[in-house]
Protein backbone atom coordinates (compact mmCIF):
# COMPACT_ATOMS: atom_id res chain seq x y z
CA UNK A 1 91.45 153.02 121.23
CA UNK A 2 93.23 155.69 118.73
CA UNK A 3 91.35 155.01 115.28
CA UNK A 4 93.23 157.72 113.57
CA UNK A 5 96.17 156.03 114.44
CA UNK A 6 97.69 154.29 111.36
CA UNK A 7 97.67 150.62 112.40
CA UNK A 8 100.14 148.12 110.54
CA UNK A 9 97.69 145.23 108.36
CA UNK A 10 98.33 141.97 110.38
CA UNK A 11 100.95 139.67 108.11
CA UNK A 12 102.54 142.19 106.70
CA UNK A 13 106.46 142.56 106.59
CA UNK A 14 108.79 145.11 105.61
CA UNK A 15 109.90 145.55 101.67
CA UNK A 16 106.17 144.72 100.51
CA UNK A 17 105.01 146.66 97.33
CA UNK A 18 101.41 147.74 95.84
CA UNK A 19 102.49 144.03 93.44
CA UNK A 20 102.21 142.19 97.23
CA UNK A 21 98.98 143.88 97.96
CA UNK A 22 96.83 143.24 95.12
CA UNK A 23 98.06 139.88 94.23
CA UNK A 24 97.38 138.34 98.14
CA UNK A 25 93.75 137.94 98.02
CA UNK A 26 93.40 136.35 94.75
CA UNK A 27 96.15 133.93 94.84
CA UNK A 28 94.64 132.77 98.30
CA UNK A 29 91.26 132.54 96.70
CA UNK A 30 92.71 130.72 93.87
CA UNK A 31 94.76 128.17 96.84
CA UNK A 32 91.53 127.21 98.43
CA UNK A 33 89.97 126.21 95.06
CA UNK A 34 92.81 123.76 94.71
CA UNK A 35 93.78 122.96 98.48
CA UNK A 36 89.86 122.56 99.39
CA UNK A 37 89.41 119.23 97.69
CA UNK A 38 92.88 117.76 99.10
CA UNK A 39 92.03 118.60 101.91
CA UNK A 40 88.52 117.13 102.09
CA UNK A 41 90.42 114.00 100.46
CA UNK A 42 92.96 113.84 103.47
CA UNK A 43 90.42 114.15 106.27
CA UNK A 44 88.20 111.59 105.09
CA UNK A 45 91.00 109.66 104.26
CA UNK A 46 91.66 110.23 107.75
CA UNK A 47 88.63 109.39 109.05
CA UNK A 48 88.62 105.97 107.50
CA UNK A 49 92.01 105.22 108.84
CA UNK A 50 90.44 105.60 112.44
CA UNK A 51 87.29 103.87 112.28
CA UNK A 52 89.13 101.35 110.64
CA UNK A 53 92.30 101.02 112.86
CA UNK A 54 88.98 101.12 115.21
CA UNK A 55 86.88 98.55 114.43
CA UNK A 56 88.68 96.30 112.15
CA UNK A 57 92.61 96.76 112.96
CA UNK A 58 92.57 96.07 116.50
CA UNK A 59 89.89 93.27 117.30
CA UNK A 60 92.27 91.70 114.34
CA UNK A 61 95.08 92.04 115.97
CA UNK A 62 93.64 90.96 118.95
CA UNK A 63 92.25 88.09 117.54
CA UNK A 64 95.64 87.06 116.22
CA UNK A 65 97.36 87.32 118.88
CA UNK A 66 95.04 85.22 120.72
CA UNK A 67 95.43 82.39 117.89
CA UNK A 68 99.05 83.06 117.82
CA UNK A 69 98.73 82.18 121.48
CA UNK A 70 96.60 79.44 121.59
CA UNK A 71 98.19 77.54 118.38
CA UNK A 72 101.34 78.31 118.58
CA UNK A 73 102.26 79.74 122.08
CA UNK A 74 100.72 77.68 124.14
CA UNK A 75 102.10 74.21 122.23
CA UNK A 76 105.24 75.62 122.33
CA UNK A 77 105.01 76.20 126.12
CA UNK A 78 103.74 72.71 126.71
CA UNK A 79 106.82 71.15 124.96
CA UNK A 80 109.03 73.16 126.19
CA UNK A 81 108.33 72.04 129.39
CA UNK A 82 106.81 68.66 129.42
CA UNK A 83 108.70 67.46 126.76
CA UNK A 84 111.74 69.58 125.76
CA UNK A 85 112.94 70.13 129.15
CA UNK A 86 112.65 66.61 130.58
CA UNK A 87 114.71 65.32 127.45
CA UNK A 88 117.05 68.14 127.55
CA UNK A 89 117.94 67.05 131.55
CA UNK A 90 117.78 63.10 130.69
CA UNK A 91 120.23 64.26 127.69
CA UNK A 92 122.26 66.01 130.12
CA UNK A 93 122.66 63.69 132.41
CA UNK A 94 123.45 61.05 130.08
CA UNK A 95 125.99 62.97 128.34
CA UNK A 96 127.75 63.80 132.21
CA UNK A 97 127.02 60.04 132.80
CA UNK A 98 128.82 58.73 129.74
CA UNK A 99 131.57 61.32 128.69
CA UNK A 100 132.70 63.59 132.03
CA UNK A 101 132.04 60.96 135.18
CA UNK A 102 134.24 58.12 133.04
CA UNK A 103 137.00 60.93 132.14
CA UNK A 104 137.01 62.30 136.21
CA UNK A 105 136.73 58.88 137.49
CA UNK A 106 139.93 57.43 134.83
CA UNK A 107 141.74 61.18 136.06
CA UNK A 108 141.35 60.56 139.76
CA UNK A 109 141.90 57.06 140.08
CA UNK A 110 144.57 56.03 137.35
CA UNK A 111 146.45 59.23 136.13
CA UNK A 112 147.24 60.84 139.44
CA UNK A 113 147.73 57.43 141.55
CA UNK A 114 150.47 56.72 138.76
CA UNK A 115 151.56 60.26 137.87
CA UNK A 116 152.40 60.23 141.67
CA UNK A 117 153.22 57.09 142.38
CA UNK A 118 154.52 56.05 139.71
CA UNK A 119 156.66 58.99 138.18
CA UNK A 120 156.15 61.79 140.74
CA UNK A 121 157.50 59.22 143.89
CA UNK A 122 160.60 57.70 142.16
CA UNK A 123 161.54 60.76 140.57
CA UNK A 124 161.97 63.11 143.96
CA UNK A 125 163.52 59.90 145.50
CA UNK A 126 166.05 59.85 142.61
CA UNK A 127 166.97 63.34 142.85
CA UNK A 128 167.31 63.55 145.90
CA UNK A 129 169.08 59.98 147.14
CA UNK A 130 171.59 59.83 143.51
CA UNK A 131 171.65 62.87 141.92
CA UNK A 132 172.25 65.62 144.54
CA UNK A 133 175.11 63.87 146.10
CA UNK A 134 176.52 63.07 142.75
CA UNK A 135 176.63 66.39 141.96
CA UNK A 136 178.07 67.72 145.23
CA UNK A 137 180.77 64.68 144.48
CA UNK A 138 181.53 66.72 140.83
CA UNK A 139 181.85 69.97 142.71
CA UNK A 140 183.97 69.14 145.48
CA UNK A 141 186.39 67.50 142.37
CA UNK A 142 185.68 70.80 140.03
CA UNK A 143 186.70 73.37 142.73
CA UNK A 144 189.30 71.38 144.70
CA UNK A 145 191.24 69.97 141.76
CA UNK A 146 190.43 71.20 138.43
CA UNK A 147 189.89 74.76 139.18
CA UNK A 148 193.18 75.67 140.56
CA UNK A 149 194.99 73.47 137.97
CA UNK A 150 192.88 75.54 134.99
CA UNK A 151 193.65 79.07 136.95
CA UNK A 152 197.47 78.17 136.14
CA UNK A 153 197.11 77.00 132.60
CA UNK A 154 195.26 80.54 131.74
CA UNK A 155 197.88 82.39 133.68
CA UNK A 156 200.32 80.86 131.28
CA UNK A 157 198.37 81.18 127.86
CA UNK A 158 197.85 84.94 128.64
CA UNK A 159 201.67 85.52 129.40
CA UNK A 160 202.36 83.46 126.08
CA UNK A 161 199.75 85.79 124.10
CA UNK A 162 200.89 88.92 125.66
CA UNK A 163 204.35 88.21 124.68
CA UNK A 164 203.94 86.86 121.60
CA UNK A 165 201.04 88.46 120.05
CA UNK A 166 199.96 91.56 121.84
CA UNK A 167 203.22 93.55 122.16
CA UNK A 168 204.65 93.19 118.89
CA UNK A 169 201.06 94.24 117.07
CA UNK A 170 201.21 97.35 119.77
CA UNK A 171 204.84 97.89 118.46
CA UNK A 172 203.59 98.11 114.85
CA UNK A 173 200.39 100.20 115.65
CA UNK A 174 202.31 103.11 117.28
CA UNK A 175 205.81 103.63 115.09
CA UNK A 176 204.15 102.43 111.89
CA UNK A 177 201.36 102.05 111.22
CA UNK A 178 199.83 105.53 112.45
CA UNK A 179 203.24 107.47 111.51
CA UNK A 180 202.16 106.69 108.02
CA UNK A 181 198.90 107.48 107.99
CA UNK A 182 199.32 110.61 109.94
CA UNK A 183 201.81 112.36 107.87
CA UNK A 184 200.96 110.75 104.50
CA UNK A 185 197.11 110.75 104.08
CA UNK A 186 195.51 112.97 106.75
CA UNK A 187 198.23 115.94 106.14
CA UNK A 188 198.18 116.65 102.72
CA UNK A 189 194.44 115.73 102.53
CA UNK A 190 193.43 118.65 105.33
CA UNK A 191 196.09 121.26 103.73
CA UNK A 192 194.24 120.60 100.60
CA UNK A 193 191.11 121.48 102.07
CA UNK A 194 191.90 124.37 103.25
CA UNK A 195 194.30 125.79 101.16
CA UNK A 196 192.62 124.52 97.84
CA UNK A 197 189.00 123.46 98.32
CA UNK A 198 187.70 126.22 100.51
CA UNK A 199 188.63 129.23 98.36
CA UNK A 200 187.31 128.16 95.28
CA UNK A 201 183.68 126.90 96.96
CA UNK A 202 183.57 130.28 98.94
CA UNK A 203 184.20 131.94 95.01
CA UNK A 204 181.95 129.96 93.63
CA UNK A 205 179.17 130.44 96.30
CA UNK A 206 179.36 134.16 95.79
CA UNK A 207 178.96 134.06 92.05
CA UNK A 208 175.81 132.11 92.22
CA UNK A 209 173.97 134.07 94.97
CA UNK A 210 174.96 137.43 92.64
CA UNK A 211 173.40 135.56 89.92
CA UNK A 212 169.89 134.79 91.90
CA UNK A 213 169.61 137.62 93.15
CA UNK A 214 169.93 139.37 89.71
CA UNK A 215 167.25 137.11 88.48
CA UNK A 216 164.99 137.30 91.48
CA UNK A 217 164.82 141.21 91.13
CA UNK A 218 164.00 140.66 87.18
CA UNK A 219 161.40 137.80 87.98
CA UNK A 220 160.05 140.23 90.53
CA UNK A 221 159.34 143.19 88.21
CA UNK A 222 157.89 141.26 85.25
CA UNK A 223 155.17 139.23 88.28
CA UNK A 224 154.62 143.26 89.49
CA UNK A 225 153.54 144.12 85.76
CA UNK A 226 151.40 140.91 85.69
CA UNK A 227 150.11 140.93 88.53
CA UNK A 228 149.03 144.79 88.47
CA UNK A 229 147.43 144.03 84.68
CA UNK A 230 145.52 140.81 86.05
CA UNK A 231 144.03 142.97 88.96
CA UNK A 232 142.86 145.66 86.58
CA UNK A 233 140.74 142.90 84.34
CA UNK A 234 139.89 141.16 87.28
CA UNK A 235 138.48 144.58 89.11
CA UNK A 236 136.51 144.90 85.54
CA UNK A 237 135.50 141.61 84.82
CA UNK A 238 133.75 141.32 88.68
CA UNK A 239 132.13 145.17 88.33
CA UNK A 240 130.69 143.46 85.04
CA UNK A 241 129.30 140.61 86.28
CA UNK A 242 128.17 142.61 89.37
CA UNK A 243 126.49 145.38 87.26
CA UNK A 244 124.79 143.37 84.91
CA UNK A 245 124.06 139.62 86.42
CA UNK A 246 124.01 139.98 90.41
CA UNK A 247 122.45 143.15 90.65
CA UNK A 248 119.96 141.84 88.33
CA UNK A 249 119.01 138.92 90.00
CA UNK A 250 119.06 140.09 93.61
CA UNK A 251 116.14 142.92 92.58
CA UNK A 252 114.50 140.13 91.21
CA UNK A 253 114.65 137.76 93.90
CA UNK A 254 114.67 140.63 96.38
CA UNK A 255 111.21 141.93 94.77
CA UNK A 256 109.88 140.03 92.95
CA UNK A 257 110.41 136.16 93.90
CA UNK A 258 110.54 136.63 97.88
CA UNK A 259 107.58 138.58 97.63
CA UNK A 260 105.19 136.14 95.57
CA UNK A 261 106.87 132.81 97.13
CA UNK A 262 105.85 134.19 100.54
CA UNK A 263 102.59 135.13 99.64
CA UNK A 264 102.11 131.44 98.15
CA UNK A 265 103.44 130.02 101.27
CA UNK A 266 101.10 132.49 103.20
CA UNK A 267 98.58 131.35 101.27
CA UNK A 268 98.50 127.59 101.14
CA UNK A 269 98.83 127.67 105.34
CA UNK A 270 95.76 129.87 105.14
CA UNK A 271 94.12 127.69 102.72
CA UNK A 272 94.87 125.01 104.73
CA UNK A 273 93.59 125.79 107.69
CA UNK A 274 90.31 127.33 106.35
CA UNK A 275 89.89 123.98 104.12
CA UNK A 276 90.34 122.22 107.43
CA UNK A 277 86.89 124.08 109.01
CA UNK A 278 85.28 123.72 106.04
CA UNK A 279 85.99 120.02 105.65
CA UNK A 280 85.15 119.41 109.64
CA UNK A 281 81.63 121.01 108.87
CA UNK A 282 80.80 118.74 106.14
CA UNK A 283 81.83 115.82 108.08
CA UNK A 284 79.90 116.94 110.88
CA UNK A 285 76.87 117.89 108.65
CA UNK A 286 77.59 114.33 107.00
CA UNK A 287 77.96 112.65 111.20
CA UNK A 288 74.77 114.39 111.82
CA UNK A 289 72.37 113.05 108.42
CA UNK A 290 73.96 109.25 108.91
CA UNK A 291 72.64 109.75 112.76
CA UNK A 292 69.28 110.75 111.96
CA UNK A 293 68.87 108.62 109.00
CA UNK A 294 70.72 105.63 110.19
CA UNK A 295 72.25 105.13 113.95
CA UNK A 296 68.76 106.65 115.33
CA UNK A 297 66.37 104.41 113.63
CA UNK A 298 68.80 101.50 115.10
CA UNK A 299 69.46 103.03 118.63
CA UNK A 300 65.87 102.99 118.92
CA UNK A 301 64.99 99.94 117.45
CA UNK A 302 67.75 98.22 119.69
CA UNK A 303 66.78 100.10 123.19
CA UNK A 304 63.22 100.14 122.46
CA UNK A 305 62.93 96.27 120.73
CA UNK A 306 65.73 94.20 121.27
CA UNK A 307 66.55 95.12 124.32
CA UNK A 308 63.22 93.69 126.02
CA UNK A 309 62.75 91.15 124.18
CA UNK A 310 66.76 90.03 125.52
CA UNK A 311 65.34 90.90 128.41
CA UNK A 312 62.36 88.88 128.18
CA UNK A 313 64.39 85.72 126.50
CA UNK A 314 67.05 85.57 129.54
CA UNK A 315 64.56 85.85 132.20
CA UNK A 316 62.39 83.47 130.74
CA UNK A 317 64.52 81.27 128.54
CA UNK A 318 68.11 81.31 129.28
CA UNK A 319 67.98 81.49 133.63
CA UNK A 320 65.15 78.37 133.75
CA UNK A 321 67.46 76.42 130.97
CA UNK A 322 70.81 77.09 133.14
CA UNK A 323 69.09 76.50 136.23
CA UNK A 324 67.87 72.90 135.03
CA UNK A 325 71.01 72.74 133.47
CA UNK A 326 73.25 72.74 136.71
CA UNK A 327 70.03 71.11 138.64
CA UNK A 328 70.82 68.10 136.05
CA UNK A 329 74.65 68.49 136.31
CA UNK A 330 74.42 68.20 140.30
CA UNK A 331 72.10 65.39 139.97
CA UNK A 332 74.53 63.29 137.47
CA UNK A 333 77.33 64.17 139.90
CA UNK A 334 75.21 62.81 142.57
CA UNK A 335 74.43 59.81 140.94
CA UNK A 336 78.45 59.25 139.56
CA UNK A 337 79.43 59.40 143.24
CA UNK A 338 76.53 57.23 144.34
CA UNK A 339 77.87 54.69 142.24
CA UNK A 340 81.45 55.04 142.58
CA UNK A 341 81.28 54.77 146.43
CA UNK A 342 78.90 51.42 145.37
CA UNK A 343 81.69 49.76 143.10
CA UNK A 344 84.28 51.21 145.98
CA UNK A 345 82.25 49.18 148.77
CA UNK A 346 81.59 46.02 146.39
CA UNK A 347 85.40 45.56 145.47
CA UNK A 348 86.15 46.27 149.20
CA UNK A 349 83.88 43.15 150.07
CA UNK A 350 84.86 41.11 147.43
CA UNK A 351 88.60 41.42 148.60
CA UNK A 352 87.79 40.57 152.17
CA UNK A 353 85.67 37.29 150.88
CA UNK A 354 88.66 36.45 149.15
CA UNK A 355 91.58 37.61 150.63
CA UNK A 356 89.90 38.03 154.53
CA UNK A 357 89.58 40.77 156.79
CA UNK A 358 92.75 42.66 158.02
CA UNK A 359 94.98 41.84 160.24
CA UNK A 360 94.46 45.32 162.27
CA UNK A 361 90.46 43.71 162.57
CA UNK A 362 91.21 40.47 163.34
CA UNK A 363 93.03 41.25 166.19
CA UNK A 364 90.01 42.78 167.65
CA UNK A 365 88.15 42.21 170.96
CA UNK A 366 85.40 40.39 169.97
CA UNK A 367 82.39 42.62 170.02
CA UNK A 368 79.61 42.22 172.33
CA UNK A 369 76.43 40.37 171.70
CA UNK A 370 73.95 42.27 169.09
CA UNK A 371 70.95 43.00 170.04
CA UNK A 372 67.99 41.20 169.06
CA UNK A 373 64.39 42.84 168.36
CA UNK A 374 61.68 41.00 170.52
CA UNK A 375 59.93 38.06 168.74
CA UNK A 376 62.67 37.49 166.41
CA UNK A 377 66.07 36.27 166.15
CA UNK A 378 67.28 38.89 163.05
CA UNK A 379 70.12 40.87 164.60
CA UNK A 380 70.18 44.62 163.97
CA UNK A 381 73.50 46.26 164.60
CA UNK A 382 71.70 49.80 165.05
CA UNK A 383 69.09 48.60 168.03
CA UNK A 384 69.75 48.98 171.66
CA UNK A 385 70.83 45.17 173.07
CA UNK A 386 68.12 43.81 174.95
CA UNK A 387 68.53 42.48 178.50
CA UNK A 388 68.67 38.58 178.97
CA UNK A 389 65.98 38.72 182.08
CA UNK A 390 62.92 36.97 181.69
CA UNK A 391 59.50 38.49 180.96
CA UNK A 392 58.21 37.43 183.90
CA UNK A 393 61.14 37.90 186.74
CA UNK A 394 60.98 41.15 188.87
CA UNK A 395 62.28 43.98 187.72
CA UNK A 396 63.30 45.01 191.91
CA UNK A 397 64.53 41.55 192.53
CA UNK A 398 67.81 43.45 193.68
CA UNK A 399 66.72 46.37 194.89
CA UNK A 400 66.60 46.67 199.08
C-alpha cells in the first residue's frame, strides 16, 4: 500500500471548503447530544411494543377470538342450521305451496284448456271455414268486375285533366310566363351586374387594400421602435436581477447552504446509527442486570423447587386421584348398566305376564323334559337331563 499517496477522506464530495471541514465534527458531536436520548426513547419504546404485542396483545387476541367463537360463533352456527335453515325450507315450501303451485296449477288447467279451446279452437276454425273463402269471394268480384270497370274511369279522368288542365297551364308556362321573366327581370338584373356593380366593387376593393397596406407598414415601424426599446430594458432589467439577486443566492446556496445542510443530514444518519449501538448496549447491559438480579433467582427457584415438588405432587397426588377417579367412573358405569339391563329384563317380564309370550315362541316345539338333580324334584335348566332307568336295572341289559 502507497502511504505517500494522497488518499481522498471517506464522505467527502467535490466543492467542499476549509468552512465544511471544521464545522463536521462538531455539529455531529453536537447531533448525538440531541439524537442520543430520542433514540434511547424510540428503542425502548420499541422494546415495549414487542414484549407487549408479545405477551399481552396476542394471548388477547387469542382469547377473543375464542369468546367471539364460542358466544357468538358458535350460537350463530347452531341457528343457522338447526333453526334458521329448517324454517327458511318450511317457509319455502309454504310460500311454493301457497302462491306458485295454485298459480301453475290455475295456468295449466284453466287458462290454456280455454285459451285453446275456447278462443284458440273457434278462432282457426273461423278463419279458416268463413273468412278465407269470403275473402277469395271479394277478390274474385274486385279483379273480375270492379277492376276493369275502375281502369276505364281513370283512363277517362286523365284524358279530361290532360285536356283541360295540363295543356293550357303548359301553354301559359312557355309563351308567358317565362318570356316575361326572362327578358324583364333576369336581363336587366345580370347587365347591371356586370356593367354597373362589378366596376365599382373592383374600385372600391383596390382603394381599401392601398389603404391597409399603408397602415400596416406604419403600424409595423412604430411595433419595430417598441419592440427594439422593450428588449433593451428587458436585456437590463434581467442582467440586474441576475447580477445582484441570482448570482447572490446561488453562491449562497451553492456554498454555503448545500454545504452545511449536507453536513446536518450527514450528521443526524451518523448520529443515528451510533445512538443506535449505544442504546443496544444499555439495553443489553440493562437484559443482563434484570437476568442476574431477577429471571436467575426465579429460573432457579422454579427448576430447582417447583419443579420437584410438581413432580412430586403429580406422581403422588394427581396420578393416584385420576386413577381412583376413572376406577370410580368405570365402576358407576358398571353399576348404571347393571341396572339398566335389570329394569330392561323386569319390564320384559312384566309385558309377557301381561300381554304373553310371542307369537314367534309360542309356536315352538315344546322343549324336552328338564333335567332333574337326584333326590329332588327342583328343575335346573343348566344340568345334564338324567336318564329315566332305575337305580337298580342293568346298565348292559341291551348289550349282546
Amino acid at each position: 500500500m502507497d502511504y505517500g499517496k494522497h488518499q481522498t477522506p471517506q464522505g467527502y464530495e467535490p466543492g467542499e471548503g476549509i468552512l465544511t471541514t471544521l464545522i463536521r465534527i462538531p455539529v455531529r458531536i453536537v447531533v448525538l447530544v440531541l439524537v442520543l436520548p430520542a433514540r434511547m426513547v424510540w428503542d425502548a419504546l420499541t422494546a415495549l411494543w414487542h414484549a407487549a404485542d408479545r405477551v399481552l396483545l396476542r394471548p388477547l387476541g387469542r382469547a377473543l377470538l375464542w369468546l367471539l367463537d364460542t358466544l357468538v360463533l358458535t350460537p350463530l352456527t347452531w341457528l343457522y342450521t338447526w333453526v334458521l335453515a329448517p324454517l327458511g325450507k318450511a317457509v319455502s315450501w309454504l310460500a311454493v305451496a301457497l302462491f306458485i303451485w295454485p298459480w301453475i296449477g290455475l295456468w295449466r288447467y284453466v287458462i290454456v284448456p280455454v285459451a285453446r279451446y275456447g278462443i284458440a279452437a273457434p278462432a282457426v276454425w273461423l278463419y279458416r271455414s268463413v273468412l278465407t273463402p269470403l275473402g277469395h269471394g271479394l277478390r274474385w268480384i274486385g279483379t273480375a268486375l270492379l277492376l276493369p270497370a275502375l281502369h276505364g274511369l281513370g283512363n277517362g279522368l286523365g284524358w279530361l285533366i290532360t285536356v283541360l288542365l295540363i295543356v293550357p297551364l303548359g301553354f301559359l308556362w312557355r309563351y308567358v310566363i317565362l318570356p316575361v321573366v326572362r327578358y324583364g327581370l333576369v336581363v336587366p338584373v345580370v347587365w347591371l351586374y356586370e356593367a354597373v356593380l362589378t366596376p365599382i366593387g373592383r374600385g372600391t376593393v383596390w382603394i381599401l387594400s392601398a389603404l391597409w397596406q399603408g397602415a400596416a407598414w406604419v403600424l409595423g415601424q412604430i411595433w419595430r421602435g417598441i419592440t427594439a426599446t422593450g428588449r433593451g430594458l428587458g436585456l437590463a432589467g434581467a442582467w440586474l436581477v441576475m447580477t445582484l439577486l441570482v448570482a447572490p443566492l446561488a453562491w449562497t446556496y451553492r456554498q454555503i447552504l448545500a454545504p452545511v445542510g449536507r453536513e446536518i443530514a450527514a450528521a443526524f444518519e451518523v448520529a443515528w446509527r451510533v445512538a443506535g449501538y449505544v442504546s443496544r448496549a444499555v439495553g443489553r447491559a440493562l437484559a443482563t442486570i434484570a437476568w442476574y438480579l431477577i429471571g436467575a433467582p426465579v429460573s432457579w427457584a422454579y427448576r430447582t423447587v417447583c419443579t420437584p415438588v410438581g413432580h412430586f405432587l403429580r406422581d403422588a397426588v394427581w396420578a393416584p386421584a385420576r386413577r381412583a377417579a376413572a376406577e370410580a367412573g368405570r365402576a358407576a358405569r358398571a353399576a348404571l348398566a347393571t341396572a339398566r339391563e335389570t329394569v330392561r329384563q323386569a319390564r320384559r317380564d312384566a309385558w309377557r305376564a301381561l300381554v304373553g309370550a310371542p307369537a314367534a315362541e309360542r309356536s315352538r316345539e315344546p322343549r324336552g323334559i328338564p333335567a332333574r338333580t337326584l333326590g329332588s324334584t327342583t328343575t335346573v335348566p343348566s344340568a345334564a337331563q338324567a336318564s329315566e332307568t332305575p337305580l337298580g336295572g342293568d346298565p348292559f341289559a341291551k348289550q349282546g
